[in-house]
Protein backbone atom coordinates (compact mmCIF):
# COMPACT_ATOMS: atom_id res chain seq x y z
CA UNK A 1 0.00 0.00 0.00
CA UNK A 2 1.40 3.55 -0.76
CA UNK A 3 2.00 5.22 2.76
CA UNK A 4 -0.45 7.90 3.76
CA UNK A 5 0.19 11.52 2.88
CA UNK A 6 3.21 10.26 0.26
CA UNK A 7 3.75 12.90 -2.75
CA UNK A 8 5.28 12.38 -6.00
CA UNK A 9 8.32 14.06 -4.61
CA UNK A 10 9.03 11.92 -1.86
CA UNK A 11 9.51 8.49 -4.30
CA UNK A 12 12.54 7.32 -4.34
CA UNK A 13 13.61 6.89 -8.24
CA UNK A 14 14.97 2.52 -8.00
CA UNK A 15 15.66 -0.61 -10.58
CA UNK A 16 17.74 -0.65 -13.60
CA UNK A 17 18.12 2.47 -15.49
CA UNK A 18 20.83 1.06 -17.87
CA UNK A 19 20.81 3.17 -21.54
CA UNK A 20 17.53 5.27 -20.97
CA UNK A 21 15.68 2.24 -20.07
CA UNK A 22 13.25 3.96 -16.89
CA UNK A 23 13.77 3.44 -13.69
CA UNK A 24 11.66 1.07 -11.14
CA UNK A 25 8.14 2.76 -10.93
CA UNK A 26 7.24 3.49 -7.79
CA UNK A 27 3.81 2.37 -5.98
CA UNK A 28 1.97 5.90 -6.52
CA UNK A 29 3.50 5.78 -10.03
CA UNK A 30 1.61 2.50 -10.71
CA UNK A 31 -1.47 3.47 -9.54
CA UNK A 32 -2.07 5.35 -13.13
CA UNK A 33 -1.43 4.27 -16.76
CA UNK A 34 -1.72 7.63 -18.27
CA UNK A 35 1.54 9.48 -19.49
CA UNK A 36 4.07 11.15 -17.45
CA UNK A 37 3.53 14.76 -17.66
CA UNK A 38 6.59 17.16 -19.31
CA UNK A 39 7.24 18.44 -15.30
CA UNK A 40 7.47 14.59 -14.17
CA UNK A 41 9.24 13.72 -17.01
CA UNK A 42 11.86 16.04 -16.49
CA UNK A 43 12.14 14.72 -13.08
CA UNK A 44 12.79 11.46 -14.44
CA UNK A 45 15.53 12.45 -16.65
CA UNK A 46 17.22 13.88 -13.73
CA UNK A 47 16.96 10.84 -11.53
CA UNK A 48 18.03 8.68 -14.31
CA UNK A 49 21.07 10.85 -15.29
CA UNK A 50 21.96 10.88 -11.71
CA UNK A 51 21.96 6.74 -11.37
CA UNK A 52 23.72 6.46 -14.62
CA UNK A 53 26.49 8.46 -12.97
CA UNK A 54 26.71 6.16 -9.79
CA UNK A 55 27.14 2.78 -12.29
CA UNK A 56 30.28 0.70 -11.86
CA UNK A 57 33.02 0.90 -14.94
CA UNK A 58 32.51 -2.73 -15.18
CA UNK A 59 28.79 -2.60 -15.85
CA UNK A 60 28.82 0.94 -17.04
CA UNK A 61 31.16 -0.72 -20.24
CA UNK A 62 29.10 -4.30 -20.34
CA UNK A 63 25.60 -2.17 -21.05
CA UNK A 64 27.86 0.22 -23.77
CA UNK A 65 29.16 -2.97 -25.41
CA UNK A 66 25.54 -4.14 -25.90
CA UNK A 67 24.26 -0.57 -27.20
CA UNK A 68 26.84 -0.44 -29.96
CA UNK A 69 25.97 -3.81 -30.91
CA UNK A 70 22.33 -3.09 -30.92
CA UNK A 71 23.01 -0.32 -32.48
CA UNK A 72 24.96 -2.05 -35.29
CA UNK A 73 22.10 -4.18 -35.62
CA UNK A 74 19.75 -2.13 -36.99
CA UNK A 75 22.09 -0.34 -38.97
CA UNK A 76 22.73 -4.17 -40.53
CA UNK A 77 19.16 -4.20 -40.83
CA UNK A 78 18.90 -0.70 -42.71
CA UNK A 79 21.73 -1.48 -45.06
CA UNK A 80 19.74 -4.74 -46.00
CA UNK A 81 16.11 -3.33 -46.23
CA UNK A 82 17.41 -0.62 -48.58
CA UNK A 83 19.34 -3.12 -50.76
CA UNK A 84 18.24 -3.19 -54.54
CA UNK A 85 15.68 -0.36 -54.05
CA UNK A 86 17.40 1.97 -56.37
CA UNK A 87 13.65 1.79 -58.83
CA UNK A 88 12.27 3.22 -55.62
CA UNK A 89 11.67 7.18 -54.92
CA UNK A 90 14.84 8.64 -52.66
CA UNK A 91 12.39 9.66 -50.05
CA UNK A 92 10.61 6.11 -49.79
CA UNK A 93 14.35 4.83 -49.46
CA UNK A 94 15.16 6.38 -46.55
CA UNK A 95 11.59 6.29 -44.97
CA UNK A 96 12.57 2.36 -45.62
CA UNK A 97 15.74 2.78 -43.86
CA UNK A 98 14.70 4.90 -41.06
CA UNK A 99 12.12 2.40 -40.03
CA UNK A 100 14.54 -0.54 -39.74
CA UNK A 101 16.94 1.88 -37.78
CA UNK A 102 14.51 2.11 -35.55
CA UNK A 103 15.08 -1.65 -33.89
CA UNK A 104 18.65 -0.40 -32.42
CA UNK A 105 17.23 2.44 -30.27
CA UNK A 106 14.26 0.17 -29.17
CA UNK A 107 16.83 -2.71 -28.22
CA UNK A 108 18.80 -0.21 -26.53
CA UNK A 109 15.51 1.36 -24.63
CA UNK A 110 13.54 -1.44 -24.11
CA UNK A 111 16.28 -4.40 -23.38
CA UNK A 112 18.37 -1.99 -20.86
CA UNK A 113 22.15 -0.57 -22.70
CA UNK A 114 24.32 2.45 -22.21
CA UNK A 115 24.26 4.32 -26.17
CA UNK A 116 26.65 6.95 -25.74
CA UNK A 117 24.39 9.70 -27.67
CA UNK A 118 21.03 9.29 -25.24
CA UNK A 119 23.19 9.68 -21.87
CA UNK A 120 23.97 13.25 -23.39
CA UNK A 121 20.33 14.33 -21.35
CA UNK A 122 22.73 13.68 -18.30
CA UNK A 123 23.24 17.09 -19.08
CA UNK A 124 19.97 17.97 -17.33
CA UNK A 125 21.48 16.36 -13.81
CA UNK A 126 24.71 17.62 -14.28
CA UNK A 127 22.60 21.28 -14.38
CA UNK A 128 20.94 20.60 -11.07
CA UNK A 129 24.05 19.57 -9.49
CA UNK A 130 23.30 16.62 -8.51
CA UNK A 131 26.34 14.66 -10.60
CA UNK A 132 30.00 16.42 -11.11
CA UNK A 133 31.29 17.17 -14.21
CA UNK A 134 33.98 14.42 -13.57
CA UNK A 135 31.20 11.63 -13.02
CA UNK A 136 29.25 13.02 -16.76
CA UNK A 137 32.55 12.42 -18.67
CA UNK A 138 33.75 9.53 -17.10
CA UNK A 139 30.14 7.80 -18.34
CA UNK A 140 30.54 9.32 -21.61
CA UNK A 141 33.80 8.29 -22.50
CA UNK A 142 33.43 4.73 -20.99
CA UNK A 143 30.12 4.37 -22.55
CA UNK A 144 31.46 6.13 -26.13
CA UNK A 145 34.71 3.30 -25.76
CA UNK A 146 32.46 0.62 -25.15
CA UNK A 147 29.56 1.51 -27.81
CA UNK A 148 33.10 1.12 -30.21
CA UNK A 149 33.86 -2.01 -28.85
CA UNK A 150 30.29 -3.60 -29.51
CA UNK A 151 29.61 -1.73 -33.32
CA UNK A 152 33.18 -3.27 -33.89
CA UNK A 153 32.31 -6.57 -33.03
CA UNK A 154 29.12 -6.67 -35.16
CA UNK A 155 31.38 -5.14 -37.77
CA UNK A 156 33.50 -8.36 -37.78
CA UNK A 157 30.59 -10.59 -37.42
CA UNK A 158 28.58 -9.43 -40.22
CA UNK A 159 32.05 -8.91 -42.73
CA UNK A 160 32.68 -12.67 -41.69
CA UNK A 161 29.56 -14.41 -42.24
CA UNK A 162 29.87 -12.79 -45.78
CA UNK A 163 26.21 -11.18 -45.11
CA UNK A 164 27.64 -8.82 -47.62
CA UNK A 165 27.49 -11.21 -50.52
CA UNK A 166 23.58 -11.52 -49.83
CA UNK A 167 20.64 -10.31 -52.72
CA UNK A 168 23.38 -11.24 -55.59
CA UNK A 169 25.74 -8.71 -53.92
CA UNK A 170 23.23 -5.58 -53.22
CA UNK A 171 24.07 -5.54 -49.32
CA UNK A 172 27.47 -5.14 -49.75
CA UNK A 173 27.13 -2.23 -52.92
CA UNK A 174 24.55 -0.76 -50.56
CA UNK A 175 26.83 -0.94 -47.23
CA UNK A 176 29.59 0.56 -50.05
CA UNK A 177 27.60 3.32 -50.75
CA UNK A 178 26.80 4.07 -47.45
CA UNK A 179 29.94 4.54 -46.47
CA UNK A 180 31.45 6.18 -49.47
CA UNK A 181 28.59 8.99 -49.00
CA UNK A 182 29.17 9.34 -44.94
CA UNK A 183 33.21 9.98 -45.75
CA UNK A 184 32.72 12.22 -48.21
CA UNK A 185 31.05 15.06 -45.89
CA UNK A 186 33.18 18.16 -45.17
CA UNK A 187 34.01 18.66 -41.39
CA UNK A 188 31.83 21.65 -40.72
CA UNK A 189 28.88 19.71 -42.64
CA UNK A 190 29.36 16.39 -40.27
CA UNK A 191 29.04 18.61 -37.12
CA UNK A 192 25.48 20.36 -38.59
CA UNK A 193 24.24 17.15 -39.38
CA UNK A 194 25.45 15.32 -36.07
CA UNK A 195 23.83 18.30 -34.03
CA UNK A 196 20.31 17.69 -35.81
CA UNK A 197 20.85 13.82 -35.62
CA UNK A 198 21.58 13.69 -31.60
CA UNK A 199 18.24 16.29 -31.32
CA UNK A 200 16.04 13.86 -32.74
CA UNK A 201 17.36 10.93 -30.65
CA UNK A 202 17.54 12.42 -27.70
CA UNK A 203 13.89 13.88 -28.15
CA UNK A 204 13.29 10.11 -29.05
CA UNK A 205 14.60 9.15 -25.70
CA UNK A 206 12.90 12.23 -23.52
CA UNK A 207 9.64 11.02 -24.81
CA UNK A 208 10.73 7.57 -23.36
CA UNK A 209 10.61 9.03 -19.99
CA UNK A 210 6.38 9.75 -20.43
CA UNK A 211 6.08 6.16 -20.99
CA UNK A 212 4.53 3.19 -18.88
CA UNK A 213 4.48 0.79 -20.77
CA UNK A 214 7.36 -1.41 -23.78
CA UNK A 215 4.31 -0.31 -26.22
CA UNK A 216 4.46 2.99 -25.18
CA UNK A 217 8.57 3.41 -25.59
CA UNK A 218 8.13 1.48 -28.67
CA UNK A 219 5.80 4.06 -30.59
CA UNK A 220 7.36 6.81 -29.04
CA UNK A 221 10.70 5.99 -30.25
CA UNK A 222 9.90 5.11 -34.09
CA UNK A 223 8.78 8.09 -35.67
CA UNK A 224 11.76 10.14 -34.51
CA UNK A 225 14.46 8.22 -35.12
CA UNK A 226 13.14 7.47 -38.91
CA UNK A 227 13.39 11.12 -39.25
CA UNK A 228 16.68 11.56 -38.39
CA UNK A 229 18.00 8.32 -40.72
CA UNK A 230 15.18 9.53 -43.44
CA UNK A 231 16.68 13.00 -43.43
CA UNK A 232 20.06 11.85 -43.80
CA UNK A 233 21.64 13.09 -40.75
CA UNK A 234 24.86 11.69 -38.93
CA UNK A 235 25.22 9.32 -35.25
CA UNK A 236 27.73 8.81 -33.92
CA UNK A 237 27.59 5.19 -32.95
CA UNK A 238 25.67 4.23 -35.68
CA UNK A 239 28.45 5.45 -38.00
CA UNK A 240 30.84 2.93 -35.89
CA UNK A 241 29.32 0.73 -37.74
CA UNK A 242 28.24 1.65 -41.11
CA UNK A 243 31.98 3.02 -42.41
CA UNK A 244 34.34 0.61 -40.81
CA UNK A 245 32.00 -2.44 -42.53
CA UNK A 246 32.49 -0.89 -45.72
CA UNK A 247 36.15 -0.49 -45.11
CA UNK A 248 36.70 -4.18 -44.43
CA UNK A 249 34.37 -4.95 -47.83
CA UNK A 250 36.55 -2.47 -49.76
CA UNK A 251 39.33 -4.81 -48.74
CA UNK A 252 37.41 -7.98 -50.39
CA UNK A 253 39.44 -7.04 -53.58
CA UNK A 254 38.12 -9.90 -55.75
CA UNK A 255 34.69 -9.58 -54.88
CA UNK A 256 34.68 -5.71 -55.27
CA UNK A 257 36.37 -6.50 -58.63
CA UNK A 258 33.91 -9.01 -60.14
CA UNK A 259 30.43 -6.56 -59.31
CA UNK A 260 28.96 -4.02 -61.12
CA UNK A 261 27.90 -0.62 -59.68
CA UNK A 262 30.39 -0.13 -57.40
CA UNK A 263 30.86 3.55 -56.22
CA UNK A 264 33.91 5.89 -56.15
CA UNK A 265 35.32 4.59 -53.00
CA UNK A 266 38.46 6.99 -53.08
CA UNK A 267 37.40 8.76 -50.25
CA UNK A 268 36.20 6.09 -48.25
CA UNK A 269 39.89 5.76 -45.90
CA UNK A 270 39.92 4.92 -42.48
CA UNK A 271 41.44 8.53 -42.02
CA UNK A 272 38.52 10.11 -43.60
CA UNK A 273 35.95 7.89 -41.31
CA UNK A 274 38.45 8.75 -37.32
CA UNK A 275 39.03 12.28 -38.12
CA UNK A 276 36.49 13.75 -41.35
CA UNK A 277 33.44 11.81 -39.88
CA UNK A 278 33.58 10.63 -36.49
CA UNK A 279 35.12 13.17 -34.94
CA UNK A 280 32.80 16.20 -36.21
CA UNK A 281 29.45 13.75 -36.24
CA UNK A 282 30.69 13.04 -31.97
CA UNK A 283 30.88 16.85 -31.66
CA UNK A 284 27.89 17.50 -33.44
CA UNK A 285 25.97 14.67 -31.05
CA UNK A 286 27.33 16.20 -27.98
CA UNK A 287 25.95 19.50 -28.98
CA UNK A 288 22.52 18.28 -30.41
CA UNK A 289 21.97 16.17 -26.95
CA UNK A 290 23.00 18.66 -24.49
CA UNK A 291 21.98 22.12 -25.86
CA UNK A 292 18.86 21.68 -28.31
CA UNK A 293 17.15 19.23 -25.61
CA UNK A 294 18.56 18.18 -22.18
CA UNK A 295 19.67 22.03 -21.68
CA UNK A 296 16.31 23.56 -22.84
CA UNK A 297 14.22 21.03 -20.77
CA UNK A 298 15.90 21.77 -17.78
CA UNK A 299 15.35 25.19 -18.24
CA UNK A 300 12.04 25.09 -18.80
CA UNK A 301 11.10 22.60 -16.02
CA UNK A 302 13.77 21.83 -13.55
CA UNK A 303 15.87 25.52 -12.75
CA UNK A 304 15.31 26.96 -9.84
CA UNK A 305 14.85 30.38 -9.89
């Protein structure tokens, strides 16, 4: 039973909180299905940033590892959906692709992972005070090494299995282009694009924080993130994946050799990918996270004046 004369205020936030999954309802919580309101959801963020902050290295790096492999995932997924589809209209391409994105963020969400580009809205804790700016960083760069790690890993998985090869050789022209097009983006461009990526998933993950139910995360995590993917803008983690798999197909010599429509692929380097894409598309994430959403929200609903 919920004690007598309890408030919102005075539930403790508990339970797993791992990658913008939500924290353990609490008894008053659960004695409504409707939707957090924008105030309470706020609240939420905070909390959540806060026990982010307080997670081991160990498990802090275990729950990355997943996100950058469920990440990778639906970037796999993307690649292959959009395979072949070149009789199709541009914009019902990427509407295509956005879509299948969509199963990394709701792995991430709704099976409990640490994605380097959500835990930006730690931002909105970090405002309050209640975690340093030595306990933000620490997550993000443990949580940015091991979303690497576990994009990497798919990255091997996938080039090994041939997956590549599949549709008569349209997964790997597709994966190609992919990553020809993301290294070919001038550094100031990357950054734009990163900053209106990260805005869209982080919005993506603040609506998260309304939700009561998997169905409820679910829907409210779709339509975003196929806007950012349908739009054509730039993550982070989700680029860990895409240009490095291309890079090891590039290096399939023979089988690059014997298929038609091939792209340019001179600018498609690992130099081009660690410094001309990664490093301005991280920037731009950082910037889209913590300034267009985590730092508005908390001004709107969590400042004290």
């Amino acid at each position: 039973m919920v004690p007598l004369g309890a408030s919102a205020r005075d539930v403790r936030v508990v339970g797993d909180i791992a990658g913008g999954s939500m924290p353990g309802m609490s008894l008053i919580e659960q004695q409504t299905f409707d939707a957090l309101p924008p105030p309470d959801m706020a609240r939420r963020a905070e909390a959540v940033g806060e026990a982010k902050a307080a997670l081991s290295a160990s498990t802090m790096f275990a729950l990355a590892v997943l996100a950058g492999a469920f990440i990778a995932m639906g970037a796999a997924f993307a690649t292959t959906v959009t395979a072949g589809t070149s009789g199709l209209a541009y914009g019902v391409v990427r509407l295509l692709a956005g879509v299948a994105f969509s199963l990394g963020l709701i792995l991430v969400i709704v099976g409990g992972a640490e994605l380097f580009t959500g835990n930006t809205l730690m931002i909105m804790a970090w405002a309050s005070r209640r975690i340093s700016t030595a306990r933000m960083l620490r997550n993000w760069a443990i949580v940015y090494a091991g979303n690497m790690v576990g994009a990497s890993a798919a990255v091997l998985l996938v080039v090994w299995a041939r997956q590549y090869t599949f549709g008569k050789g349209a997964v790997g022209i597709q994966a190609l282009t992919i990553g020809a097009t993301k290294t070919d983006l001038g550094f100031g461009q990357a950054v734009a694009l990163g900053i209106l990526c990260n805005a869209l998933v982080c919005i993506a993950v603040w609506l998260c924080f309304s939700a009561r139910t998997t169905a409820d995360r679910i829907l409210a995590i779709v339509p975003p993130i196929t806007a950012f993917v349908a739009c054509g803008f730039e993550h982070s983690v989700a680029n860990m994946y895409f240009i490095p798999v291309a890079l090891l197909i590039k290096r399939d010599h023979a089988w690059v050799s014997s298929m038609s429509g091939v792209p340019d692929l001179h600018t498609l380097t690992w130099n081009n990918y660690l410094v001309g894409n990664l490093l301005p598309v991280t920037i731009g994430n950082v910037i889209g996270g913590t300034l267009l959403v985590g730092a508005v929200y908390w001004f709107v609903y969590l400042r004290r004046l």
